[in-house]
C-alpha atoms as a PDB file:
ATOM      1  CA  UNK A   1       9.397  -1.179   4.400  1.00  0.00           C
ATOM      2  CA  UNK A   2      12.141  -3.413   4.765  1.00  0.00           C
ATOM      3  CA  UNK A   3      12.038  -2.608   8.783  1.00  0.00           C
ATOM      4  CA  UNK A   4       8.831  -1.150   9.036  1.00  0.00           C
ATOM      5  CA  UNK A   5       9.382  -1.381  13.144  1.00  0.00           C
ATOM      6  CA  UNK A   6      11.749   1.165  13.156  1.00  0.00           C
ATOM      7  CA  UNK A   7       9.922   3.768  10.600  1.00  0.00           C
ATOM      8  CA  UNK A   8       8.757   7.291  11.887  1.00  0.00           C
ATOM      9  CA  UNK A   9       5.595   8.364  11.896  1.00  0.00           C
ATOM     10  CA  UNK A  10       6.016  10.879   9.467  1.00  0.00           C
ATOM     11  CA  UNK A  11       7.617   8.059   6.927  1.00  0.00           C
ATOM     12  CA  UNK A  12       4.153   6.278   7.439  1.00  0.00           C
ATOM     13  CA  UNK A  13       2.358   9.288   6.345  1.00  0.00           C
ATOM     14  CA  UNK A  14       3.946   9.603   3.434  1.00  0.00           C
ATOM     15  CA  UNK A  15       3.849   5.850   2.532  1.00  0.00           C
ATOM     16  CA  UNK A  16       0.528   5.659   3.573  1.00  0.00           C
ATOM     17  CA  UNK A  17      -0.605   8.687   0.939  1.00  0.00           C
ATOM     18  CA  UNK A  18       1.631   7.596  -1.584  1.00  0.00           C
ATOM     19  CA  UNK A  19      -0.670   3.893  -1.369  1.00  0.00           C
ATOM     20  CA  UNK A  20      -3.739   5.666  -1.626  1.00  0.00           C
ATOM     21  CA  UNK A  21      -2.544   8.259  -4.094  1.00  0.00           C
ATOM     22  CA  UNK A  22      -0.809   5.053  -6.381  1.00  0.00           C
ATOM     23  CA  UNK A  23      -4.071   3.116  -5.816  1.00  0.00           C
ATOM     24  CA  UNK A  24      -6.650   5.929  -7.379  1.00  0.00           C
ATOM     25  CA  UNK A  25      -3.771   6.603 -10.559  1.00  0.00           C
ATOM     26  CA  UNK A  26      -3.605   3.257 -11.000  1.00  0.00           C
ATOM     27  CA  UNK A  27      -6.148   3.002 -13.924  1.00  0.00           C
ATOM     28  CA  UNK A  28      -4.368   5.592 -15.952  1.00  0.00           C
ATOM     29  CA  UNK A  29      -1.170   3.655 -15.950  1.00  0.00           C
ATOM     30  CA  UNK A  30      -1.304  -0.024 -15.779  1.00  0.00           C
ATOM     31  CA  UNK A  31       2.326  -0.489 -17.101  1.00  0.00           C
ATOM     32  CA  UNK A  32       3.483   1.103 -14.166  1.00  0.00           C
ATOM     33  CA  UNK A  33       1.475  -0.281 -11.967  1.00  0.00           C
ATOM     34  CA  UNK A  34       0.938  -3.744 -12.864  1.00  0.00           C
ATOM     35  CA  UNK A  35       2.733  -4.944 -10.141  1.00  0.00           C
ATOM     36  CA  UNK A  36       1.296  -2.783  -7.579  1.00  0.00           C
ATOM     37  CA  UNK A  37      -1.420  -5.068  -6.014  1.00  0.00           C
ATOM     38  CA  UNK A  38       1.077  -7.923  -6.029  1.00  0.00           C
ATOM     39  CA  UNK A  39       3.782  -5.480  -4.033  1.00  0.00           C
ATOM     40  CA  UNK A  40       0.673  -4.670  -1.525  1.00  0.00           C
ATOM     41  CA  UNK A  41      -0.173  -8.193  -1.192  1.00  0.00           C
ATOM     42  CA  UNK A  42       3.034  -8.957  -0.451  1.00  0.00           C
ATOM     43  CA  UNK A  43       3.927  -6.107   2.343  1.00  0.00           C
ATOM     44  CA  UNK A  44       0.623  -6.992   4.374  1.00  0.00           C
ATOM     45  CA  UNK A  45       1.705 -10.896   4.368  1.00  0.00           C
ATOM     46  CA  UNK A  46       5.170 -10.453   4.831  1.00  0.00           C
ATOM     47  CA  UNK A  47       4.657  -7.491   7.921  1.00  0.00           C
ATOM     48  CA  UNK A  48       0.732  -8.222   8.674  1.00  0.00           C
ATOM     49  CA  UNK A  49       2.002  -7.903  12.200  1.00  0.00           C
ATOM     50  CA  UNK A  50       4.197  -5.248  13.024  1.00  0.00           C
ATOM     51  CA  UNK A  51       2.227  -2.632  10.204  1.00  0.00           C
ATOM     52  CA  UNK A  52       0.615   0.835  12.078  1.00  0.00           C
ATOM     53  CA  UNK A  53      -3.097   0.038  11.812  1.00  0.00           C
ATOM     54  CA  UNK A  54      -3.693   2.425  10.067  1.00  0.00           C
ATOM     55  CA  UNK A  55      -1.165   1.870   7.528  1.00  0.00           C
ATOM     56  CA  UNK A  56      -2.643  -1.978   7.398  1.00  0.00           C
ATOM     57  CA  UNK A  57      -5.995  -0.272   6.755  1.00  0.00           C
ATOM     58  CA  UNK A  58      -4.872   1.817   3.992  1.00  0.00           C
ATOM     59  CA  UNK A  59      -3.250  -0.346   2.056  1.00  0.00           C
ATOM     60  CA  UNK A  60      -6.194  -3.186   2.705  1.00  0.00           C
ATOM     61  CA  UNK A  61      -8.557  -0.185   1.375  1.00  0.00           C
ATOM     62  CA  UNK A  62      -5.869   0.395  -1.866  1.00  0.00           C
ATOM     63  CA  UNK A  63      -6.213  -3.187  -2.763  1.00  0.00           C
ATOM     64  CA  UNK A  64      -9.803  -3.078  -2.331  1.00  0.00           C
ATOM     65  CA  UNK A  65     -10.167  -0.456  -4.766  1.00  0.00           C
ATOM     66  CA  UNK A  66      -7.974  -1.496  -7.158  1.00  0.00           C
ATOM     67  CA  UNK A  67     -10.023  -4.820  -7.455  1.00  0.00           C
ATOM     68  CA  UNK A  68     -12.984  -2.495  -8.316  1.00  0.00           C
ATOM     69  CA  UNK A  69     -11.054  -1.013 -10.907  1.00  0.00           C
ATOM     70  CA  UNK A  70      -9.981  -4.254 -11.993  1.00  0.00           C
END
């Protein structure tokens, strides 16, 4: 993520389903993952405009359900 520009698409996969995987284990370890929301928040305001859309969706969706799970 540092140059999210010049990532392959197959690098965004993975990201992207490592998000949503992170984002539904979440619950089961908040230690680990305390931070997680804050790391999303900050790659969607730091490359809001250069992110795959899809990629924006996903990790929109991630922080969306981790605010369900509270």
């Amino acid at each position: 993520m540092a140059s999210p520009t010049t990532a392959t698409s197959a690098g965004i996969v993975s990201f992207r389903d490592l998000v949503d995987f992170v984002a539904h284990v979440a619950d089961l370890y908040p230690e680990d993952t305390a931070s997680f929301p804050e790391d999303l928040n900050m790659i969607l305001s730091t490359h809001h405009a250069v992110l795959e859309s899809e990629l924006r969706e996903k990790v929109v969706g991630a922080l969306v359900l981790l605010r369900r799970k509270e």
